[in-house]
C-alpha atoms as a PDB file:
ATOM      1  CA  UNK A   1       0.000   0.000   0.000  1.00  0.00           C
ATOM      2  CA  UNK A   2       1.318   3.729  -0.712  1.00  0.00           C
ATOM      3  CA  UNK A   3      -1.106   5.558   0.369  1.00  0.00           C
ATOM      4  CA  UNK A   4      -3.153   6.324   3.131  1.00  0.00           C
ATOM      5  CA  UNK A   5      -6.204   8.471   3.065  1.00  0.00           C
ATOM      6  CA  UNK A   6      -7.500   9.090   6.457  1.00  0.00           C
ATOM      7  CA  UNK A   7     -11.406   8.157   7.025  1.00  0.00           C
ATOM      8  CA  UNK A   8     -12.254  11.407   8.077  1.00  0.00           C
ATOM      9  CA  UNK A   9     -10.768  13.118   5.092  1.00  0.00           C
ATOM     10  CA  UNK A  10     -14.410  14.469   3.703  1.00  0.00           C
ATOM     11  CA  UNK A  11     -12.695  15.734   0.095  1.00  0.00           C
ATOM     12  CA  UNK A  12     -14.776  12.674  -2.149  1.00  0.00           C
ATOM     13  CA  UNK A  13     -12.868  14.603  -5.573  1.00  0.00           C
ATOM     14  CA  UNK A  14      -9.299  14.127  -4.367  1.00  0.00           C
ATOM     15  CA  UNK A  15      -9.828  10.170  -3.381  1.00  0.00           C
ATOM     16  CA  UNK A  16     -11.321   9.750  -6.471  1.00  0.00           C
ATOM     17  CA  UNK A  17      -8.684  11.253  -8.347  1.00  0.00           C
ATOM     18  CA  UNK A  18      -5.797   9.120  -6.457  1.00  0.00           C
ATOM     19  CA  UNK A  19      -7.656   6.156  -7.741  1.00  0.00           C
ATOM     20  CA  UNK A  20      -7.752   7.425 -11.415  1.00  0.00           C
ATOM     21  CA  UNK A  21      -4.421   7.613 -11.338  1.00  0.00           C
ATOM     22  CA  UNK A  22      -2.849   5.052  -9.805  1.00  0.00           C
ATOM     23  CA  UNK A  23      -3.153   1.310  -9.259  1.00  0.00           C
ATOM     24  CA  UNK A  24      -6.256   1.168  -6.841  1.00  0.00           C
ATOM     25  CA  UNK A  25      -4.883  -1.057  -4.291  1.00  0.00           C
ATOM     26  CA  UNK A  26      -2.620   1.647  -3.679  1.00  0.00           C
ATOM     27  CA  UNK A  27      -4.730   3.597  -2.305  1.00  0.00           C
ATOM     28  CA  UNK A  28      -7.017   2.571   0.950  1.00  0.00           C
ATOM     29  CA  UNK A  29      -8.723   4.623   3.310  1.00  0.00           C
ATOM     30  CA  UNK A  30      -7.617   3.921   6.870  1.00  0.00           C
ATOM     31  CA  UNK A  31      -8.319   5.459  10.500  1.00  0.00           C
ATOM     32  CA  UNK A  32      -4.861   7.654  11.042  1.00  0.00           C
ATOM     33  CA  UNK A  33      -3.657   8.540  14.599  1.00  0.00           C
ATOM     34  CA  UNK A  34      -2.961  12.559  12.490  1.00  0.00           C
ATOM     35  CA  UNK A  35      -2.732  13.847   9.294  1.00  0.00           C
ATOM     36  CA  UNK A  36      -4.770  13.258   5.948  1.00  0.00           C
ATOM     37  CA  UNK A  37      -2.313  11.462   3.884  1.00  0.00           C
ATOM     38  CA  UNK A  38       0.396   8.749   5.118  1.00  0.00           C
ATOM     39  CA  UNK A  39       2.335   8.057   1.570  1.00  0.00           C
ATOM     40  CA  UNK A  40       4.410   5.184   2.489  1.00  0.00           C
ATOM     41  CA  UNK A  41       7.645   5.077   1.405  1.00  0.00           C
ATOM     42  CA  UNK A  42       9.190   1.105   0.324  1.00  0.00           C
ATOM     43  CA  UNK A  43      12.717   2.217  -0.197  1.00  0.00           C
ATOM     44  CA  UNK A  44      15.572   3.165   2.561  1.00  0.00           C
ATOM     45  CA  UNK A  45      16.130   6.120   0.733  1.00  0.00           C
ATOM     46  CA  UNK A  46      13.359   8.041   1.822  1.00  0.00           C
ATOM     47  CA  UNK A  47      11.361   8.407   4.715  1.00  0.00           C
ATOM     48  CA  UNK A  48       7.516   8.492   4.825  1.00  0.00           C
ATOM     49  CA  UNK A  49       5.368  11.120   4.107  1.00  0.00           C
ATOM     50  CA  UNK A  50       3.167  12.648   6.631  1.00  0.00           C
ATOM     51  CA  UNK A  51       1.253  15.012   4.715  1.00  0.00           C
ATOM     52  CA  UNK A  52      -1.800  17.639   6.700  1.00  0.00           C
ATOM     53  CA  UNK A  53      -4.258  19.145   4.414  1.00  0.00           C
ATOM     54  CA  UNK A  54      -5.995  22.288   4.935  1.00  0.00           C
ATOM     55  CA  UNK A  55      -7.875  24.718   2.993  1.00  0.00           C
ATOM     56  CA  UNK A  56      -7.236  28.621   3.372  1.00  0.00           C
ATOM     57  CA  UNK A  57     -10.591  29.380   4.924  1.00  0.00           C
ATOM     58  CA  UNK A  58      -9.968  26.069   7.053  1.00  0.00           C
ATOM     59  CA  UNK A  59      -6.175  27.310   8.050  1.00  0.00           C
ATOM     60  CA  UNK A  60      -7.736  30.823   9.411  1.00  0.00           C
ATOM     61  CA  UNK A  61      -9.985  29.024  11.350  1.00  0.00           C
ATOM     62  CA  UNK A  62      -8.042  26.494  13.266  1.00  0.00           C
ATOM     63  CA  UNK A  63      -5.455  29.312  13.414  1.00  0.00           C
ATOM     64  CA  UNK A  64      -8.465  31.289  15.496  1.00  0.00           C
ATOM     65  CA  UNK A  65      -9.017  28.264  17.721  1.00  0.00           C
ATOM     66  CA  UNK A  66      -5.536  26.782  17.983  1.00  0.00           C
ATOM     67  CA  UNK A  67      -6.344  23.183  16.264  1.00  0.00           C
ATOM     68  CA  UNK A  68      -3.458  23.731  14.005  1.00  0.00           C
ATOM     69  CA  UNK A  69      -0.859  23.927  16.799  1.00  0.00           C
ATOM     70  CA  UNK A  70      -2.275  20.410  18.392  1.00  0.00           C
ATOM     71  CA  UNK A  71      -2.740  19.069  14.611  1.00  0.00           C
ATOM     72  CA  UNK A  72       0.768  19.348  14.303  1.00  0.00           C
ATOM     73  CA  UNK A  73       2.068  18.281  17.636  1.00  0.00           C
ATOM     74  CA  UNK A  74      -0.486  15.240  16.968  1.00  0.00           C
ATOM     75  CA  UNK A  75       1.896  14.627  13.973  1.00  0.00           C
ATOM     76  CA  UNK A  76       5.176  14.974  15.711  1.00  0.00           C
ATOM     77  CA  UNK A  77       4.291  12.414  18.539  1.00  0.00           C
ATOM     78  CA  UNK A  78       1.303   9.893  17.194  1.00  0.00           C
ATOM     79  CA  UNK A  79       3.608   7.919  15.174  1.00  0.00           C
ATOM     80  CA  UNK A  80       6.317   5.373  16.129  1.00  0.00           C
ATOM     81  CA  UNK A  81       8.945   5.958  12.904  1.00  0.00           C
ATOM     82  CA  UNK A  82      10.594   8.925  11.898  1.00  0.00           C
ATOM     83  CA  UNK A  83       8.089  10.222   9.220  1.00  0.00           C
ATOM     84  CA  UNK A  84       8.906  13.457   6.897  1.00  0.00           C
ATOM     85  CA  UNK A  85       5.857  16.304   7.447  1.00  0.00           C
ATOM     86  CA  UNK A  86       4.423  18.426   5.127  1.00  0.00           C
ATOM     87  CA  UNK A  87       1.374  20.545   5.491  1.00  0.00           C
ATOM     88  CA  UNK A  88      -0.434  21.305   1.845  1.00  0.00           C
ATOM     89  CA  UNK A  89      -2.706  24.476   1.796  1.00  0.00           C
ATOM     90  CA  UNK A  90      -5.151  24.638  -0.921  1.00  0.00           C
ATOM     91  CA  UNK A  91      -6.721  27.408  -2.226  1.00  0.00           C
ATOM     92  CA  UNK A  92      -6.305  31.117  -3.783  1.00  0.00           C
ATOM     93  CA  UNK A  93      -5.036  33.816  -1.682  1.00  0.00           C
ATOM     94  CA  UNK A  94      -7.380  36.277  -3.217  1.00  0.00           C
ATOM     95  CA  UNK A  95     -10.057  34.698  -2.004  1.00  0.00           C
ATOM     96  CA  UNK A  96      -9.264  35.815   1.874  1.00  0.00           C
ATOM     97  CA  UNK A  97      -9.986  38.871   1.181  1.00  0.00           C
ATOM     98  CA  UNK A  98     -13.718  38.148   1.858  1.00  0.00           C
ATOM     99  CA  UNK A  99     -12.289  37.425   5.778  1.00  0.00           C
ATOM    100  CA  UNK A 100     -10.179  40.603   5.567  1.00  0.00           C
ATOM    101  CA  UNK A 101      -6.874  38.619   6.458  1.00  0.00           C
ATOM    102  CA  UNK A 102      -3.606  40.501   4.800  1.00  0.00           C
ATOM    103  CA  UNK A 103      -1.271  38.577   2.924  1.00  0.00           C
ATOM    104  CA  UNK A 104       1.171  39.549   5.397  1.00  0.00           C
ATOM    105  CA  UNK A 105      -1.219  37.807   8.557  1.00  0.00           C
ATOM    106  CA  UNK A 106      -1.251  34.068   6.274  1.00  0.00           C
ATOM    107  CA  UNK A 107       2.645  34.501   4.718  1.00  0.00           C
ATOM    108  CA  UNK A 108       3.225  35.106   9.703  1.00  0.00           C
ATOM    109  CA  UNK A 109       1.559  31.982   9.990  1.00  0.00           C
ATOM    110  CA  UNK A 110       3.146  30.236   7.500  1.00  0.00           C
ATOM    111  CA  UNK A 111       6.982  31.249   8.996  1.00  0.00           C
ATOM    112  CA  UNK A 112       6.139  30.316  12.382  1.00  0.00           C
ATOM    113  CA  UNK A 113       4.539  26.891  11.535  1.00  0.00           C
ATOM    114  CA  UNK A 114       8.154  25.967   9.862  1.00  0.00           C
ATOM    115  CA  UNK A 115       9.900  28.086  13.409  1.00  0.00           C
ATOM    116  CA  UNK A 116       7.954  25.738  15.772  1.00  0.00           C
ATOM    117  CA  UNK A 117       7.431  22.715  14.320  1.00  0.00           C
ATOM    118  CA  UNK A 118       9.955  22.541  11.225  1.00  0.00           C
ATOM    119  CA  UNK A 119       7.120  21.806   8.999  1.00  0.00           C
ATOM    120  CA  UNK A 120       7.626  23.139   5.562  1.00  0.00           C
ATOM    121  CA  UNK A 121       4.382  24.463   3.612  1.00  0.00           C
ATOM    122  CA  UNK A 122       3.159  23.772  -0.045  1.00  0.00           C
ATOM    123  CA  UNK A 123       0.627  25.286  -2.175  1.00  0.00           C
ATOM    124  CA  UNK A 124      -2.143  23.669  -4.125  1.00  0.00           C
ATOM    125  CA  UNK A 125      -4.569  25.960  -6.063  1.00  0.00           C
ATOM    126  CA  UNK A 126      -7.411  23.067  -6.329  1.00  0.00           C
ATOM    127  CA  UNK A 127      -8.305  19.335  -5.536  1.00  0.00           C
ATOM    128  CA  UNK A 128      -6.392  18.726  -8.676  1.00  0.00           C
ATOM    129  CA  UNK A 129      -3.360  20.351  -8.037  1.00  0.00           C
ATOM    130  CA  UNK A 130      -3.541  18.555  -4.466  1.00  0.00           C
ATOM    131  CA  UNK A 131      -3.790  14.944  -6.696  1.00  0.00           C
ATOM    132  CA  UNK A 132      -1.021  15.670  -8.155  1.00  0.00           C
ATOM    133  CA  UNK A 133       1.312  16.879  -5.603  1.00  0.00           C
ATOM    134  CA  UNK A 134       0.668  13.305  -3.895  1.00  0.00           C
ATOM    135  CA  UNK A 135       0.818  11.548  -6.851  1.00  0.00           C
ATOM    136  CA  UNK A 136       4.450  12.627  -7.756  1.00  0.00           C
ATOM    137  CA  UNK A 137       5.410  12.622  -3.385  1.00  0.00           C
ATOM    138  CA  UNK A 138       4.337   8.499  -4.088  1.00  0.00           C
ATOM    139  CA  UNK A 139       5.978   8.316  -7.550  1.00  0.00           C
ATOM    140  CA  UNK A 140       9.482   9.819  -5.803  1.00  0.00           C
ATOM    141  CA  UNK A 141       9.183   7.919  -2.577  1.00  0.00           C
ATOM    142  CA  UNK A 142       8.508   4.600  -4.370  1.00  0.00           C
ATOM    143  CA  UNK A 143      11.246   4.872  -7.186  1.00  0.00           C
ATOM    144  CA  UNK A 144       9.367   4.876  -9.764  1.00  0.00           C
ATOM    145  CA  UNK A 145      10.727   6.613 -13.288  1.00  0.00           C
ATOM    146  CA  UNK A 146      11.244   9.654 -13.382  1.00  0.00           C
ATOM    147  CA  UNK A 147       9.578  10.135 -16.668  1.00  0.00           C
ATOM    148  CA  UNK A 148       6.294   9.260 -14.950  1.00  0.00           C
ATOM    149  CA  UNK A 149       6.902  11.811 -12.129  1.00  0.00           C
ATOM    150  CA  UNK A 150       7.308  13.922 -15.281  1.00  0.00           C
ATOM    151  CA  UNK A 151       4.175  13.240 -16.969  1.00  0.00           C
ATOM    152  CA  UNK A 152       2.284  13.322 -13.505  1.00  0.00           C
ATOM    153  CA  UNK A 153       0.509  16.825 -14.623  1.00  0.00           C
ATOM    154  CA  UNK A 154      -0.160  15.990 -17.753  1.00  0.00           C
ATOM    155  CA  UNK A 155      -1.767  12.623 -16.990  1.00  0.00           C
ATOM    156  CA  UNK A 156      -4.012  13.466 -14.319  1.00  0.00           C
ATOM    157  CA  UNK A 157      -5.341  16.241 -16.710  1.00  0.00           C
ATOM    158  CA  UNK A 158      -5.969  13.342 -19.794  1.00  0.00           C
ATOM    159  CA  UNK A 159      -7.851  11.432 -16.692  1.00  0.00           C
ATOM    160  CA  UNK A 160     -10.588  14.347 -15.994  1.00  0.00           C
ATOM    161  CA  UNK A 161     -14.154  13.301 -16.101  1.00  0.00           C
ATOM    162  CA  UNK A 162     -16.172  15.598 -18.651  1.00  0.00           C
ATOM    163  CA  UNK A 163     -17.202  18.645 -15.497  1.00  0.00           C
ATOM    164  CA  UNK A 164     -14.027  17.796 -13.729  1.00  0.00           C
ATOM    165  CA  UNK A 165     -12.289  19.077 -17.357  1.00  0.00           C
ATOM    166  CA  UNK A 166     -14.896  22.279 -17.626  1.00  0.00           C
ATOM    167  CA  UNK A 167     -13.520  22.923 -14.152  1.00  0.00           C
ATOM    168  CA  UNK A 168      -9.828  22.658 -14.849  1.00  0.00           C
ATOM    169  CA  UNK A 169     -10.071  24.979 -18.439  1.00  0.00           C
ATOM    170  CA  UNK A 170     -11.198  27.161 -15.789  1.00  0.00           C
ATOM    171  CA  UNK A 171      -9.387  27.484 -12.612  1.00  0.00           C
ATOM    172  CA  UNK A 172      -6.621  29.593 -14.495  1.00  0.00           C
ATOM    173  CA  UNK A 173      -9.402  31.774 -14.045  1.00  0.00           C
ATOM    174  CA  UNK A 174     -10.211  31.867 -10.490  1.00  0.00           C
ATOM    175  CA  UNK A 175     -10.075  29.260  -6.943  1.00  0.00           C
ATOM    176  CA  UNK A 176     -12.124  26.254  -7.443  1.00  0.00           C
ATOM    177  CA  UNK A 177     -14.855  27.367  -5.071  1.00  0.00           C
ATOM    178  CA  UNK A 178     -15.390  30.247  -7.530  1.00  0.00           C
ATOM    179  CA  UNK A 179     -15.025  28.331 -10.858  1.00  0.00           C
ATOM    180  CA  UNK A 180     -17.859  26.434  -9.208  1.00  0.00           C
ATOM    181  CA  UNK A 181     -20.251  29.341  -8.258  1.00  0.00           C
ATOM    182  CA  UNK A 182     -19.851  30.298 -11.840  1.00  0.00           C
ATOM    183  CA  UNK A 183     -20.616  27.277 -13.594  1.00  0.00           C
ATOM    184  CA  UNK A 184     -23.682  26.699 -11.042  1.00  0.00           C
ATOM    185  CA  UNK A 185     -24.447  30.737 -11.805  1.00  0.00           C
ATOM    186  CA  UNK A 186     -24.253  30.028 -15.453  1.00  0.00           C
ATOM    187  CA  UNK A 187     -24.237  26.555 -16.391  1.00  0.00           C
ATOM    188  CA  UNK A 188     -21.748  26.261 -18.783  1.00  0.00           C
ATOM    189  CA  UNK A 189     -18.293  27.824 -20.321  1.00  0.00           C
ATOM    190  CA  UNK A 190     -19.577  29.782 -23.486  1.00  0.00           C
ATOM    191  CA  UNK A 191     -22.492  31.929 -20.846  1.00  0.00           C
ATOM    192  CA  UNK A 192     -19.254  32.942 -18.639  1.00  0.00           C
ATOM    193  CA  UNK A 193     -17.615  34.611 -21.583  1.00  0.00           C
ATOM    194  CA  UNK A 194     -20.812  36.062 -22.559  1.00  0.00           C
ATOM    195  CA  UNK A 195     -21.246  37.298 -18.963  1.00  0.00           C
ATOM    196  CA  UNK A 196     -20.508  41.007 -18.413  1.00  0.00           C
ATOM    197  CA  UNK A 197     -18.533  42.270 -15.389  1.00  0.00           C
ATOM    198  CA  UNK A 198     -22.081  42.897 -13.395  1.00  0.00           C
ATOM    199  CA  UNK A 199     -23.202  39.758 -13.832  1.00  0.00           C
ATOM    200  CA  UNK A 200     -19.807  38.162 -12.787  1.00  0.00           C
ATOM    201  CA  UNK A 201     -20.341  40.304  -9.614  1.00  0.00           C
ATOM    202  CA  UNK A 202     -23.663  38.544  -8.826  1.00  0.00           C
ATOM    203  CA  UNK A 203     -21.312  35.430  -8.239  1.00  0.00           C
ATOM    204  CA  UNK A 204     -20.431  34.382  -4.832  1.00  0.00           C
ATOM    205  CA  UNK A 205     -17.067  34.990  -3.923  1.00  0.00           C
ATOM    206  CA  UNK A 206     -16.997  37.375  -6.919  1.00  0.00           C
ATOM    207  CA  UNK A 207     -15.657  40.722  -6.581  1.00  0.00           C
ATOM    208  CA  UNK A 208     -14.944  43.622  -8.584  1.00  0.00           C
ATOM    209  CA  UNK A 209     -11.241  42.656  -8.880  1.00  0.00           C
ATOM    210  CA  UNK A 210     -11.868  39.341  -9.762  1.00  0.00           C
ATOM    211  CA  UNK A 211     -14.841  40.061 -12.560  1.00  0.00           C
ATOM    212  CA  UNK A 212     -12.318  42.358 -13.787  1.00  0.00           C
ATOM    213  CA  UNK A 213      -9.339  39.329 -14.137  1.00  0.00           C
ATOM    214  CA  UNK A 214     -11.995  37.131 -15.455  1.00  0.00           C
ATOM    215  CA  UNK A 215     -13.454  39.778 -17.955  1.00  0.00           C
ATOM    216  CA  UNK A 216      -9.982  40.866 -19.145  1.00  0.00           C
ATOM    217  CA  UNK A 217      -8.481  36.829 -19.832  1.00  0.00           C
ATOM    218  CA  UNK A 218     -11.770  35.711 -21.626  1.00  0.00           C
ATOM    219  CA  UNK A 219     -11.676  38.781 -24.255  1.00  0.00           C
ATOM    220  CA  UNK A 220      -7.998  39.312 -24.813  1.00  0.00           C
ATOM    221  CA  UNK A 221      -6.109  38.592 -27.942  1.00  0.00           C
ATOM    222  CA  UNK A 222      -3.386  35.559 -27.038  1.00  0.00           C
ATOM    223  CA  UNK A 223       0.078  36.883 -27.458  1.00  0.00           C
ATOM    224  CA  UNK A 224       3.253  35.750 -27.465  1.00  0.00           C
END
């Protein structure tokens, strides 16, 4: 097993997507002591991978209520071995701007997670971009070629169900909470270009900053 996907893990898109794209019995869902992810390493040349997974809005509020100090104490001193820790934060920054928290407040909690508790922090804009990442942590720990670690990206991408591949064209637009609020706003790819800025603004988690990204990338000429 490689692996590990704690039961309580609630994210249904980013199991799924482990099993698309890898050998299902290398993936199983077990009860873990802390942490999301356990990616088990079978070589002695790397350790196993302890891997925490929050989402922005989820970091700011176990931040405000101290669970992500005892989260990753839990990791330090629930497990036997000497595992390698990583905590994975998913999201846009934009978007915590609707909780009026400065980029200065996440990038201070960011530096003193890796002070205290050595941890280092990795981005993921999406679910998918969160597949990935532990996709290519089990294709490195594991041995496997590196010309499969290479094609990680591009194979998870092929692998999309038909809405999961609406979704990815576009979250180079915007977070995946807000690609989603569109496409339930307007149903379908060609009605968001059509959209004007107003109606972009009617969008949850839509702003005036962002309908103004999203209105600028949909009706400028490509250039290179």
């Amino acid at each position: 097993m490689s692996i590990w996907v704690d039961v309580h893990e609630k994210n249904k898109k980013i199991l799924e997507g482990l099993e698309r794209n890898m050998q299902s019995d290398r993936v199983e869902k077990k009860p873990l002591p802390a942490g999301d992810y356990l990616i088990i390493s079978s070589t002695e040349k790397h350790r196993s991978l302890l891997l925490e997974r929050k989402s922005l809005d989820d970091l700011m509020g176990s931040v405000a209520d101290n669970r992500i100090w005892e989260q990753l104490t839990k990791m330090d001193s629930k497990y036997d071995k000497e595992l390698d820790k990583v905590l994975l934060l998913e999201g846009e920054y934009y978007q915590m701007e609707h909780r009026n928290w400065e980029d200065s407040s996440v990038a201070g909690i960011v530096q003193a997670i890796f002070n205290k508790y050595e941890v280092p922090v990795y981005h993921a804009r999406n679910e998918t971009w969160t597949v990935n990442w532990l996709v290519n942590w089990e294709s490195m720990l594991n041995g496997d070629d590196e010309e499969d670690k290479i094609n990680a990206k591009r194979t998870s991408a092929v692998n999309l169900s038909k809405d999961e591949a609406i979704e990815y064209v576009l979250e180079g637009l915007a977070g995946a909470k807000t690609v989603r609020n569109l496409l339930e706003k307007f149903g379908s790819i060609d009605r968001i270009v059509m959209a004007s800025k107003t109606d972009l603004q009617e969008v949850e988690l839509v702003g005036e900053k962002t309908a103004d990204k999203i209105y600028s990338i949909l009706h400028s000429n490509y250039e290179k």
